[in-house]
C-alpha atoms as a PDB file:
ATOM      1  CA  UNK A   1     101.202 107.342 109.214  1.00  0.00           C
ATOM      2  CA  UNK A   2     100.458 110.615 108.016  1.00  0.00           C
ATOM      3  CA  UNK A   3      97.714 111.058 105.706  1.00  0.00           C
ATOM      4  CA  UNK A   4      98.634 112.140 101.470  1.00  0.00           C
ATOM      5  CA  UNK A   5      96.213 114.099  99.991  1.00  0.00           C
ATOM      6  CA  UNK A   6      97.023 115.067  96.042  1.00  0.00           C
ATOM      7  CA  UNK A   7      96.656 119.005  95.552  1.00  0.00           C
ATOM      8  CA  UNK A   8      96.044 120.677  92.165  1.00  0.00           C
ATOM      9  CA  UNK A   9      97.481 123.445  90.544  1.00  0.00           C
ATOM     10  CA  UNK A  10      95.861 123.112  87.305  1.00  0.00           C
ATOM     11  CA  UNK A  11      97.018 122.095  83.898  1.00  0.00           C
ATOM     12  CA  UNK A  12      99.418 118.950  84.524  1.00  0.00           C
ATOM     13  CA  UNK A  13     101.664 120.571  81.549  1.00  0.00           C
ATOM     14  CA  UNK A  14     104.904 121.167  83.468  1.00  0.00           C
ATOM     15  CA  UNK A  15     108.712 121.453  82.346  1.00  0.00           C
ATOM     16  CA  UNK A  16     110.065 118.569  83.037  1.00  0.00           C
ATOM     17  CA  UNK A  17     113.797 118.094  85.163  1.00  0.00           C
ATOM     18  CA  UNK A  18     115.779 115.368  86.294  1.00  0.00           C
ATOM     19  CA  UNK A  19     113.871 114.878  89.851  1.00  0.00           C
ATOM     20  CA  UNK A  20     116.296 111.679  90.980  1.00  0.00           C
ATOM     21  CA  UNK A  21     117.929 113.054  94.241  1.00  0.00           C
ATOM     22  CA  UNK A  22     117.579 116.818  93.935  1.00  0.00           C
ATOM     23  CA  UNK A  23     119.462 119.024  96.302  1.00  0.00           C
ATOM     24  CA  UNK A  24     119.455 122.494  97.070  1.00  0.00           C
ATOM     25  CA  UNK A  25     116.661 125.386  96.624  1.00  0.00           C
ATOM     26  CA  UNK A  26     113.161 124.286  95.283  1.00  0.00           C
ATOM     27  CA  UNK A  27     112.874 124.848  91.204  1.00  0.00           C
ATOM     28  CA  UNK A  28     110.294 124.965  88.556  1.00  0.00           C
ATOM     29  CA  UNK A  29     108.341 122.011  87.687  1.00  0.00           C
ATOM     30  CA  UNK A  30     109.470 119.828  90.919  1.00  0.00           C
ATOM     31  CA  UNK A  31     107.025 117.857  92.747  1.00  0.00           C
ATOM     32  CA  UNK A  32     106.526 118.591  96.286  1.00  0.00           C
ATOM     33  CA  UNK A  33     105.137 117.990  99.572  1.00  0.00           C
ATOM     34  CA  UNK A  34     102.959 120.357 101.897  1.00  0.00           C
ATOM     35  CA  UNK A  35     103.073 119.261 105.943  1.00  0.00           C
ATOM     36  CA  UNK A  36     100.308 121.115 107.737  1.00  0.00           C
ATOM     37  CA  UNK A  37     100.298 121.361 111.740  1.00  0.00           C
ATOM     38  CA  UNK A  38      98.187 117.813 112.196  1.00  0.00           C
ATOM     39  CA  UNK A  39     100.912 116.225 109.857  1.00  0.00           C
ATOM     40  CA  UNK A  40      98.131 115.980 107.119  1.00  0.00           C
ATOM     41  CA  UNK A  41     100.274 116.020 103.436  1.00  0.00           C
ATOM     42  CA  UNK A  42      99.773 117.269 100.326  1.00  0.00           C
ATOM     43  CA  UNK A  43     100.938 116.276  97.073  1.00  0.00           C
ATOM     44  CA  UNK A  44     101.677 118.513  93.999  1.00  0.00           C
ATOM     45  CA  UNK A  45     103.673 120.447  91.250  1.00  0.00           C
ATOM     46  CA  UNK A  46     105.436 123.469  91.095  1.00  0.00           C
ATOM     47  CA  UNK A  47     103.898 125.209  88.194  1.00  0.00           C
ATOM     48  CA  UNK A  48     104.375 129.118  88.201  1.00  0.00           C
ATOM     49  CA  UNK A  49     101.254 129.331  85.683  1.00  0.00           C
ATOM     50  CA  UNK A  50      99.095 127.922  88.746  1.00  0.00           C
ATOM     51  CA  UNK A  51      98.787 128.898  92.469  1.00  0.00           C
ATOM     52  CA  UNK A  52      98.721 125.782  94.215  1.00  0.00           C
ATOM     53  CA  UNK A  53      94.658 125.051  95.968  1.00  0.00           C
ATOM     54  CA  UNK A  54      94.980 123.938  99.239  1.00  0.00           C
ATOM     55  CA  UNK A  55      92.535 123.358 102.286  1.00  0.00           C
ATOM     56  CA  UNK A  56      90.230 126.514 100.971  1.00  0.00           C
ATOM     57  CA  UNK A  57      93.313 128.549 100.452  1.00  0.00           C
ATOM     58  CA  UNK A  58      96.190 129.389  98.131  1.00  0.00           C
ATOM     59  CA  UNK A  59      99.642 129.564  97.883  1.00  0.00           C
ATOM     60  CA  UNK A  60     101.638 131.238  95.114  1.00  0.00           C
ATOM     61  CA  UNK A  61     104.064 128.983  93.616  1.00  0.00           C
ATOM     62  CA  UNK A  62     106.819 131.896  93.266  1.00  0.00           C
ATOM     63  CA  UNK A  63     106.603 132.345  97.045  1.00  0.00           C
ATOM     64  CA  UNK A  64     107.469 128.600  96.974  1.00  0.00           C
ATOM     65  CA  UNK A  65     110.223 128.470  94.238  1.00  0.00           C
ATOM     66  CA  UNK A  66     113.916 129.414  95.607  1.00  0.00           C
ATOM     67  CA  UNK A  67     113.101 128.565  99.283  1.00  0.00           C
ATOM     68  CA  UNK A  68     114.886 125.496 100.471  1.00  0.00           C
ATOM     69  CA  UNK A  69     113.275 121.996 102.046  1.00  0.00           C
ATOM     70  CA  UNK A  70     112.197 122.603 105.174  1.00  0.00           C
ATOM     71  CA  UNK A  71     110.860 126.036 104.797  1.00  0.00           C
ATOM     72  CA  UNK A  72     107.456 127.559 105.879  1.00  0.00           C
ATOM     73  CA  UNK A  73     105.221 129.056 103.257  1.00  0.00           C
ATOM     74  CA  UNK A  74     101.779 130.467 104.156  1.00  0.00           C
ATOM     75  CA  UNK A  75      98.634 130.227 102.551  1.00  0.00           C
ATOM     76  CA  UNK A  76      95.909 133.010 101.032  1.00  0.00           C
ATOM     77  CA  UNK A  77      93.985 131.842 104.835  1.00  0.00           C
ATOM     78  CA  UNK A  78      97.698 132.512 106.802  1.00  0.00           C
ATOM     79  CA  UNK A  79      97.881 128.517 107.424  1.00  0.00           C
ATOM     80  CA  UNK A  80     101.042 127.689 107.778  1.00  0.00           C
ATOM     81  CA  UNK A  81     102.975 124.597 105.844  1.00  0.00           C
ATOM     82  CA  UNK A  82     106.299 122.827 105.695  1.00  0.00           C
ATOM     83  CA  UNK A  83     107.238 122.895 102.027  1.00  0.00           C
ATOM     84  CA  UNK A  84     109.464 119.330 101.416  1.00  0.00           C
ATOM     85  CA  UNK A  85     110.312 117.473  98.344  1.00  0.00           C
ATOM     86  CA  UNK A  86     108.600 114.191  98.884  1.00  0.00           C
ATOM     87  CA  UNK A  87     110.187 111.453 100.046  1.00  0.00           C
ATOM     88  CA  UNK A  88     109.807 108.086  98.230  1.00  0.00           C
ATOM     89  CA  UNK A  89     107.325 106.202 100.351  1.00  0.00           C
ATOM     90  CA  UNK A  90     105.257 110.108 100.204  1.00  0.00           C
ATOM     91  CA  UNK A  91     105.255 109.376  96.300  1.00  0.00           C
ATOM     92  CA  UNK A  92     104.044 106.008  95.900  1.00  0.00           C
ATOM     93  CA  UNK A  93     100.608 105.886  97.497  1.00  0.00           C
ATOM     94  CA  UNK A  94      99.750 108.804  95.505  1.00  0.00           C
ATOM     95  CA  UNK A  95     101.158 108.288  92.100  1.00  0.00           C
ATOM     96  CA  UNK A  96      98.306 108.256  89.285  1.00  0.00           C
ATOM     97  CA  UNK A  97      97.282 104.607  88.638  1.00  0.00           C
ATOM     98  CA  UNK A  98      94.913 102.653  87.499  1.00  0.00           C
ATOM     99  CA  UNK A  99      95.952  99.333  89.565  1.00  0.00           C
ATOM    100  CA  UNK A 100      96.741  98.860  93.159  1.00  0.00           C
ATOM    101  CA  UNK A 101     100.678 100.085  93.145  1.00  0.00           C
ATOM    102  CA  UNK A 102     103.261  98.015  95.632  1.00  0.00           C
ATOM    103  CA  UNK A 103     103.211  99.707  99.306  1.00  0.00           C
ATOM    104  CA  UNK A 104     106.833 100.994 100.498  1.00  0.00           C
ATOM    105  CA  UNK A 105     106.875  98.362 102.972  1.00  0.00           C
ATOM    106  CA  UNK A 106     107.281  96.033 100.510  1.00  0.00           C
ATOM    107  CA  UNK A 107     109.065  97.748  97.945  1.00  0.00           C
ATOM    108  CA  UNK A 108     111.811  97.893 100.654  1.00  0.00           C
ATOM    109  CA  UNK A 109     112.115  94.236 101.634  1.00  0.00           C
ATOM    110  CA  UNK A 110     111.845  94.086  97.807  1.00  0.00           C
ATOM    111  CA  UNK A 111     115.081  96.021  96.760  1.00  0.00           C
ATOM    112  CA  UNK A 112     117.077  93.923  99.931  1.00  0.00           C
ATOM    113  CA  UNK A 113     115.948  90.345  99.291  1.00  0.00           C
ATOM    114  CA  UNK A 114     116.394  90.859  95.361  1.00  0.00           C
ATOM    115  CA  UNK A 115     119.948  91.923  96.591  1.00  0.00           C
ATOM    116  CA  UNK A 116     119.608  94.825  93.740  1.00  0.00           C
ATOM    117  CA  UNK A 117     122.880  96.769  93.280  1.00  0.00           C
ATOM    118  CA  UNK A 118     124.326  99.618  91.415  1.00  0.00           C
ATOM    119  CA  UNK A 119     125.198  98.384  87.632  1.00  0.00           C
ATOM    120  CA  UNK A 120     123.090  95.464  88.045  1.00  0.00           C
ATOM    121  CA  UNK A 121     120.450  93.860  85.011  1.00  0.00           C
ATOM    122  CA  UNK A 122     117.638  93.448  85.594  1.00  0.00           C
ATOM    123  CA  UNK A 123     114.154  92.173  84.086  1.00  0.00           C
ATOM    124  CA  UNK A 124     110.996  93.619  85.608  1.00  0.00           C
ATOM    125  CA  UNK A 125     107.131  92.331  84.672  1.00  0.00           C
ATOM    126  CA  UNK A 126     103.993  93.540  85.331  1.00  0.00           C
ATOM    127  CA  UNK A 127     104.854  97.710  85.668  1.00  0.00           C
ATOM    128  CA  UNK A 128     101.642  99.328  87.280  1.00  0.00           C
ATOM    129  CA  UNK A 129     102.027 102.672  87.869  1.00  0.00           C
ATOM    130  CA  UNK A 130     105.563 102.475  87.510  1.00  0.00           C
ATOM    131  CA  UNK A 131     106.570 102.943  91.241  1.00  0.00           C
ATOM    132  CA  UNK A 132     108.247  99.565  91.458  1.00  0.00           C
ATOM    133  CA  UNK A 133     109.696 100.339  88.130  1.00  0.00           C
ATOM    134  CA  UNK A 134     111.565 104.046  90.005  1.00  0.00           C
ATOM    135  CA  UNK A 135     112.541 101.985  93.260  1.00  0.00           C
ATOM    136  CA  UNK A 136     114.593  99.611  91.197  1.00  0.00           C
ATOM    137  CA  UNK A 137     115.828 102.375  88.708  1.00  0.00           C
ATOM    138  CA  UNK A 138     116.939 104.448  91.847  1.00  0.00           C
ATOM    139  CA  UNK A 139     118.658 101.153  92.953  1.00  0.00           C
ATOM    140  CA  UNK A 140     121.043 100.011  89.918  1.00  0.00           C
ATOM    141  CA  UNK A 141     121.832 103.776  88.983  1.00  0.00           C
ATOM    142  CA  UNK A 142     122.781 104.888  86.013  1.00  0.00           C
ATOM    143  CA  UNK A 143     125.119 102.039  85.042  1.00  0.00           C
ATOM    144  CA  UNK A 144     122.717  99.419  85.754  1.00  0.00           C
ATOM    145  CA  UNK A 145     120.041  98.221  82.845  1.00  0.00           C
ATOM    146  CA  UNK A 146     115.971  97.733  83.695  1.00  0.00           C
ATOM    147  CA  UNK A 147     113.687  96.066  81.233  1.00  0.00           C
ATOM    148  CA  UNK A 148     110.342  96.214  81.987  1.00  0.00           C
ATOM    149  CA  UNK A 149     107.321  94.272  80.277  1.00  0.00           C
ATOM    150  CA  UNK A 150     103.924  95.297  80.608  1.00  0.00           C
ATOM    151  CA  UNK A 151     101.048  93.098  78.836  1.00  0.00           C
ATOM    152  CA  UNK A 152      98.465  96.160  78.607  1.00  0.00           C
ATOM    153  CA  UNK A 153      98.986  99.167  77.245  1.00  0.00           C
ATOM    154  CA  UNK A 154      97.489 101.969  79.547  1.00  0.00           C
ATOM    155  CA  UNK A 155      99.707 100.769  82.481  1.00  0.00           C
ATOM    156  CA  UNK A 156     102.607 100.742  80.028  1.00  0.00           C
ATOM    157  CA  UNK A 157     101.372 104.346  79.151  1.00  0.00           C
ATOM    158  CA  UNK A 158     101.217 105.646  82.587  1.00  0.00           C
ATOM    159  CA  UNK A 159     104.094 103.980  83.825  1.00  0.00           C
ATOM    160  CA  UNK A 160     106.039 106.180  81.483  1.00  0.00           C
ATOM    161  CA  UNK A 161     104.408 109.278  82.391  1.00  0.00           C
ATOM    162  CA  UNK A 162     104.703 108.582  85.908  1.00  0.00           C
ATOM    163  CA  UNK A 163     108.720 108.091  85.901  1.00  0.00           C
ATOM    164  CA  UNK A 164     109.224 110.941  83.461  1.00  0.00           C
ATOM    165  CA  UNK A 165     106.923 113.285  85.859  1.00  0.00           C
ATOM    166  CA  UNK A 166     108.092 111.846  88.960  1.00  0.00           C
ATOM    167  CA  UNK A 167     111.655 110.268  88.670  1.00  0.00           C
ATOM    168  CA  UNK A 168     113.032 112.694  85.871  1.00  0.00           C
ATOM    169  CA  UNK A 169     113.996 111.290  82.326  1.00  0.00           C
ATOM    170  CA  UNK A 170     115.814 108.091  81.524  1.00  0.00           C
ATOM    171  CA  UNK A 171     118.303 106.478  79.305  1.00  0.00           C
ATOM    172  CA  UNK A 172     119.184 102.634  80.453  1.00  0.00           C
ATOM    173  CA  UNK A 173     115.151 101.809  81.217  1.00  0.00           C
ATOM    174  CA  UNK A 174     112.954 100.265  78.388  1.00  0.00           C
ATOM    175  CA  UNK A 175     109.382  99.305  78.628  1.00  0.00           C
ATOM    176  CA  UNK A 176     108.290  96.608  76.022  1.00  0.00           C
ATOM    177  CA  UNK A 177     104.417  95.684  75.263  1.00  0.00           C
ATOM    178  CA  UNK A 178     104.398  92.413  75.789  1.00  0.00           C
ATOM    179  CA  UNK A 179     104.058  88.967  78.040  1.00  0.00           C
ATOM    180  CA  UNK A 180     107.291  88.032  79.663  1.00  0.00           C
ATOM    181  CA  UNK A 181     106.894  83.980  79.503  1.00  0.00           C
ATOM    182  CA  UNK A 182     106.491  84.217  75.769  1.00  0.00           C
ATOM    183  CA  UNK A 183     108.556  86.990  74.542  1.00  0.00           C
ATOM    184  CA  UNK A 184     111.721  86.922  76.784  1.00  0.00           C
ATOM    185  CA  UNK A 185     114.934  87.495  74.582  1.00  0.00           C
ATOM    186  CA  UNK A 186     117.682  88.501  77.409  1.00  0.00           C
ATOM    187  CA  UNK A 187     120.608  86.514  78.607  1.00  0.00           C
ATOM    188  CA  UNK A 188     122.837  86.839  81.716  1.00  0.00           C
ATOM    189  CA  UNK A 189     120.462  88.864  83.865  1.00  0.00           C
ATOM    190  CA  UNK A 190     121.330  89.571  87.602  1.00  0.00           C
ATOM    191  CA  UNK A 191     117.510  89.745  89.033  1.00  0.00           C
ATOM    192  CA  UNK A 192     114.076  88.703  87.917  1.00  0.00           C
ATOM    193  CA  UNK A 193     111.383  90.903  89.289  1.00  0.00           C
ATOM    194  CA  UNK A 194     108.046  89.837  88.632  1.00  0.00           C
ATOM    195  CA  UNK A 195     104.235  91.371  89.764  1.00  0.00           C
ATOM    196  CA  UNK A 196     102.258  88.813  87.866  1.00  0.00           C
ATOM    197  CA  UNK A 197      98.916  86.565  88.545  1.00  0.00           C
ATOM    198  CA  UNK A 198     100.628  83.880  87.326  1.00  0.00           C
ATOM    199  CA  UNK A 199     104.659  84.286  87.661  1.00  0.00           C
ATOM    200  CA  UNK A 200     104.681  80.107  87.752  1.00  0.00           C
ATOM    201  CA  UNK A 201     104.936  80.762  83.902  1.00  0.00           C
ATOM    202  CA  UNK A 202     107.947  82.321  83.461  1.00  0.00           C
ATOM    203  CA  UNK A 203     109.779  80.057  85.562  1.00  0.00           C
ATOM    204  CA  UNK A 204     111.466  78.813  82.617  1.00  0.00           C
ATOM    205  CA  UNK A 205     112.269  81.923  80.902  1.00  0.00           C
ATOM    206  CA  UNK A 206     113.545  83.137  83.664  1.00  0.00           C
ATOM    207  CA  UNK A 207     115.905  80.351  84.397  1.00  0.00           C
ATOM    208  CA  UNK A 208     117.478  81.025  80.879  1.00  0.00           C
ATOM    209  CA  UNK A 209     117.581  84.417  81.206  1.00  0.00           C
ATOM    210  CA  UNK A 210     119.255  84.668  84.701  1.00  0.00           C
ATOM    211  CA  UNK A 211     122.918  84.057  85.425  1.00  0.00           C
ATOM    212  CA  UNK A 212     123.680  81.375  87.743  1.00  0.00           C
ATOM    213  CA  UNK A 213     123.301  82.349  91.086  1.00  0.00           C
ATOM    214  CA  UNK A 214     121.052  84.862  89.613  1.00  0.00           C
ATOM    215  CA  UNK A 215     117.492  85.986  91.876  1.00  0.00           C
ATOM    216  CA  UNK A 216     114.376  85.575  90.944  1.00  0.00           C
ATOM    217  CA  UNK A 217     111.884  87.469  93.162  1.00  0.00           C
ATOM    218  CA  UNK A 218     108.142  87.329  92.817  1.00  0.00           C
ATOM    219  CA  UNK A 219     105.257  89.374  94.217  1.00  0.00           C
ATOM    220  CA  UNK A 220     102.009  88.056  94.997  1.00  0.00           C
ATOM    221  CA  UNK A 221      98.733  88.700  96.576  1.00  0.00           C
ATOM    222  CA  UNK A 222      97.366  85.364  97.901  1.00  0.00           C
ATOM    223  CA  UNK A 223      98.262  82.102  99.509  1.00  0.00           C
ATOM    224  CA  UNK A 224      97.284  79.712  96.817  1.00  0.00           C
ATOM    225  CA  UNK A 225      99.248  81.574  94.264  1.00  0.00           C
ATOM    226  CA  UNK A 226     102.182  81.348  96.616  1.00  0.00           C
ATOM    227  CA  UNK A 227     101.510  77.771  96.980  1.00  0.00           C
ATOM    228  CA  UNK A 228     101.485  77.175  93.024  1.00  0.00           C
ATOM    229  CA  UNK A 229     104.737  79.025  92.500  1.00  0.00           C
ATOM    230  CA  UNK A 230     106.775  77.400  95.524  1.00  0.00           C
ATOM    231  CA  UNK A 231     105.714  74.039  93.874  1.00  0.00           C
ATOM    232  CA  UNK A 232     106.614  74.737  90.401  1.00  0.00           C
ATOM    233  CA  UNK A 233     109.796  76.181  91.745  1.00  0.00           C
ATOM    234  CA  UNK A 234     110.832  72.615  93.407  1.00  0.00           C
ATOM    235  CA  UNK A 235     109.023  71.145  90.844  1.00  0.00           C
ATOM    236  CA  UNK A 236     111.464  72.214  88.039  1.00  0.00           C
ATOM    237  CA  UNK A 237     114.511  71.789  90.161  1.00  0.00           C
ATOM    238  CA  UNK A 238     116.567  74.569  88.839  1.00  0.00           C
ATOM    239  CA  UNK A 239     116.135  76.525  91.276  1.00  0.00           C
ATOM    240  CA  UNK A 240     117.233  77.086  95.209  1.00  0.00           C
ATOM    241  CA  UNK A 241     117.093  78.687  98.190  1.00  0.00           C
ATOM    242  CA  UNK A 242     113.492  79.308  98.153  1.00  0.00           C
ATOM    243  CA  UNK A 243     111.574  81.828 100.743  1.00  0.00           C
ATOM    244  CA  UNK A 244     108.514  83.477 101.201  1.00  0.00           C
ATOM    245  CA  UNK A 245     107.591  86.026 103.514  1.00  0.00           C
ATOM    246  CA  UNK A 246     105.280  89.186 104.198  1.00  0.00           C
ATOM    247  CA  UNK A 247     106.074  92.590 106.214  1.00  0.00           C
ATOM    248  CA  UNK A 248     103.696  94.100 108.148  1.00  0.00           C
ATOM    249  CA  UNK A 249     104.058  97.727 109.208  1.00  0.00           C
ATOM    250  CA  UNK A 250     102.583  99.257 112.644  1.00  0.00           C
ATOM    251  CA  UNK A 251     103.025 103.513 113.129  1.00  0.00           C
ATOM    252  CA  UNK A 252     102.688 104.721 116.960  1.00  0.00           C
ATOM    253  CA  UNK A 253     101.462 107.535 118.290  1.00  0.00           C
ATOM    254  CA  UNK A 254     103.867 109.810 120.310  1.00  0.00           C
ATOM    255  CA  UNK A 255     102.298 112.878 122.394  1.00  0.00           C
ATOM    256  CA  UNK A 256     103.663 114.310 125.278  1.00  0.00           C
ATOM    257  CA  UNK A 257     102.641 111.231 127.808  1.00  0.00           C
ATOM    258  CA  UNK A 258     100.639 109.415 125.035  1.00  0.00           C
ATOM    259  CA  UNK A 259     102.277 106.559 123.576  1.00  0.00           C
ATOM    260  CA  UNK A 260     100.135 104.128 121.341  1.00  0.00           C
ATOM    261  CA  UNK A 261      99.870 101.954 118.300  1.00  0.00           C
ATOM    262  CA  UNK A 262      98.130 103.957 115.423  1.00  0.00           C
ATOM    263  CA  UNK A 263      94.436 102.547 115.320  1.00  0.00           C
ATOM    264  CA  UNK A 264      94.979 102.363 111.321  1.00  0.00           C
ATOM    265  CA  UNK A 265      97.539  99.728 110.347  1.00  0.00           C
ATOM    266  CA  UNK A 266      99.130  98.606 106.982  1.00  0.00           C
ATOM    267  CA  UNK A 267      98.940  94.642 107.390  1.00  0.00           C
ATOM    268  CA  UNK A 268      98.668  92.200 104.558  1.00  0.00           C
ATOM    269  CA  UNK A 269      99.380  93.384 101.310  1.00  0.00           C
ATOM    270  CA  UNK A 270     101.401  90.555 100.167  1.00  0.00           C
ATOM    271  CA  UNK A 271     103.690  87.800  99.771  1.00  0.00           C
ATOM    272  CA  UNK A 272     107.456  87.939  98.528  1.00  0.00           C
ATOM    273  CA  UNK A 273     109.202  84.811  97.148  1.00  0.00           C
ATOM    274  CA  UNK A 274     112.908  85.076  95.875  1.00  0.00           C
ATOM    275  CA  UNK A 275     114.769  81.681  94.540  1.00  0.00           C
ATOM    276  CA  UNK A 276     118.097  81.641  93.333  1.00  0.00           C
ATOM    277  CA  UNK A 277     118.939  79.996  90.266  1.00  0.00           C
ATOM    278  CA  UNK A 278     121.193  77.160  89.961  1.00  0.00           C
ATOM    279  CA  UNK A 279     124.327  76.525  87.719  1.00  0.00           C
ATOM    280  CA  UNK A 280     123.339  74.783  84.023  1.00  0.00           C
ATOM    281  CA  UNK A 281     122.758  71.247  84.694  1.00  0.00           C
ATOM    282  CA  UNK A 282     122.778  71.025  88.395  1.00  0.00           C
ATOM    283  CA  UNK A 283     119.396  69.992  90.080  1.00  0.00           C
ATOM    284  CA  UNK A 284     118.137  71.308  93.796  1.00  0.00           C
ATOM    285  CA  UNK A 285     119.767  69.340  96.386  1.00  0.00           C
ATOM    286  CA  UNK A 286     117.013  67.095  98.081  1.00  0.00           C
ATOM    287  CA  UNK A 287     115.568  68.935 101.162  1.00  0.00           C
ATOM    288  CA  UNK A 288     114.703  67.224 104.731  1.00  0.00           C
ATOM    289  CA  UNK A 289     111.064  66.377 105.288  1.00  0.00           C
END
């Protein structure tokens, strides 16, 4: 896996552009991605008020602007660098945050077992840094509807900043200030996506607030919180088709006759458990021992 470094070219103060699946010749105000020749990256902004600082050097941002993806642009030193817009799992690791945001090998596994679809509803707790928050934006396009609850402020704050910077602005996404077992007011939603301590809670506000046959699909870090939410799952009986699961993601080497596992290795990061919800009044079938 190549290694993301984030690059500066001064004052964050950039126009702002709808960045959600840009084509065609790099513009103003568009993050990108440098590649250098040991596949090192580099993350940053295309600001013309700013030569971008790289690796001792710099580049001129209108010797960047109007080329397309793929292109080689040189720096002050003559070291050469592919110029890309960054892919999605490029963005996340390196999107400002002040909590741990979800890897891409999870948010992928997320978007598939949440069965997330263009136009769908969804609710969305626990926001981050917002890169959870882009996936499943990216994933129910513009017809679809995200709500998104976020119990502190500054990751509410950056979230916002992050999508507007990063994903371009937004008209069927809100972000309410607020805990999600207590304050849920939304009825017939598709998916439940939660990135809680503690998503046990919300088990019953979700069930009212999902459709049957609805998903609800829950993120956690350890074991025993796993175990507390698979119980109170079968516990309350309104729910089915439980599973949990983890990915883990190994990069090789390839070289000319050199073919390896990377030594570095992005294992356990966490658990994903997705339940579907059952029609009013029907209880959970019993399950063999």
């Amino acid at each position: 896996m190549a290694i993301l470094f984030r690059v500066t070219t001064g004052s964050p103060r950039i126009k702002i552009v709808n960045l959600t699946h840009q084509k065609g010749s790099l513009r103003e105000g568009e993050p990108v991605v440098l590649v250098d020749r040991k596949d090192r990256e580099y993350l940053t902004c295309l600001d013309l008020k700013r030569p971008i600082l790289i690796r001792g050097g710099t580049i001129n941002v209108i010797d960047v602007i109007g080329r397309d993806e793929g292109s080689v642009v040189r720096s002050s030193l003559n070291e050469p660098f592919l110029v890309f817009r960054p892919s999605f799992p490029q963005l996340i690791p390196n999107l400002p945050r002040s909590a741990q945001v979800i890897y891409p090998k999870d948010i992928g596994p997320i978007l598939i077992w949440a069965d997330l679809f263009p136009g769908a509803r969804v609710v969305e707790a626990g926001v981050g840094a917002g890169a959870l928050s882009m996936a499943l934006l990216r994933a129910i396009g513009d017809s679809g509807e995200l709500i998104s609850y976020e119990i502190r402020e500054d990751f509410a704050a950056l979230a916002r900043k992050n999508v507007a910077k990063y994903y371009g602005p937004v008209s069927n996404w809100s972000l309410k200030i607020g805990d999600v077992a207590t304050q849920w007011e939304h009825k017939d939603v598709d998916r439940v996506v939660l990135d809680l301590p503690e998503p046990w809670q919300v088990i019953d506000a979700a069930w009212k607030g999902l459709r049957p046959g609805g998903i609800l699909l829950c993120y956690l870090p350890t074991v025993l919180q796993v175990k507390t939410l698979v119980d109170g799952l079968r516990n309350d009986q309104r729910f089915a088709c439980i599973e949990t699961m983890e990915t883990l993601m190994r990069f090789w080497h390839v070289k000319g006759m050199s073919m390896r596992p990377q030594h570095r290795m992005v294992a356990h990061t966490g658990f994903l458990t997705s339940a579907r919800r059952l029609a009013d009044g029907q209880k959970d079938i019993p399950r063999a021992p």
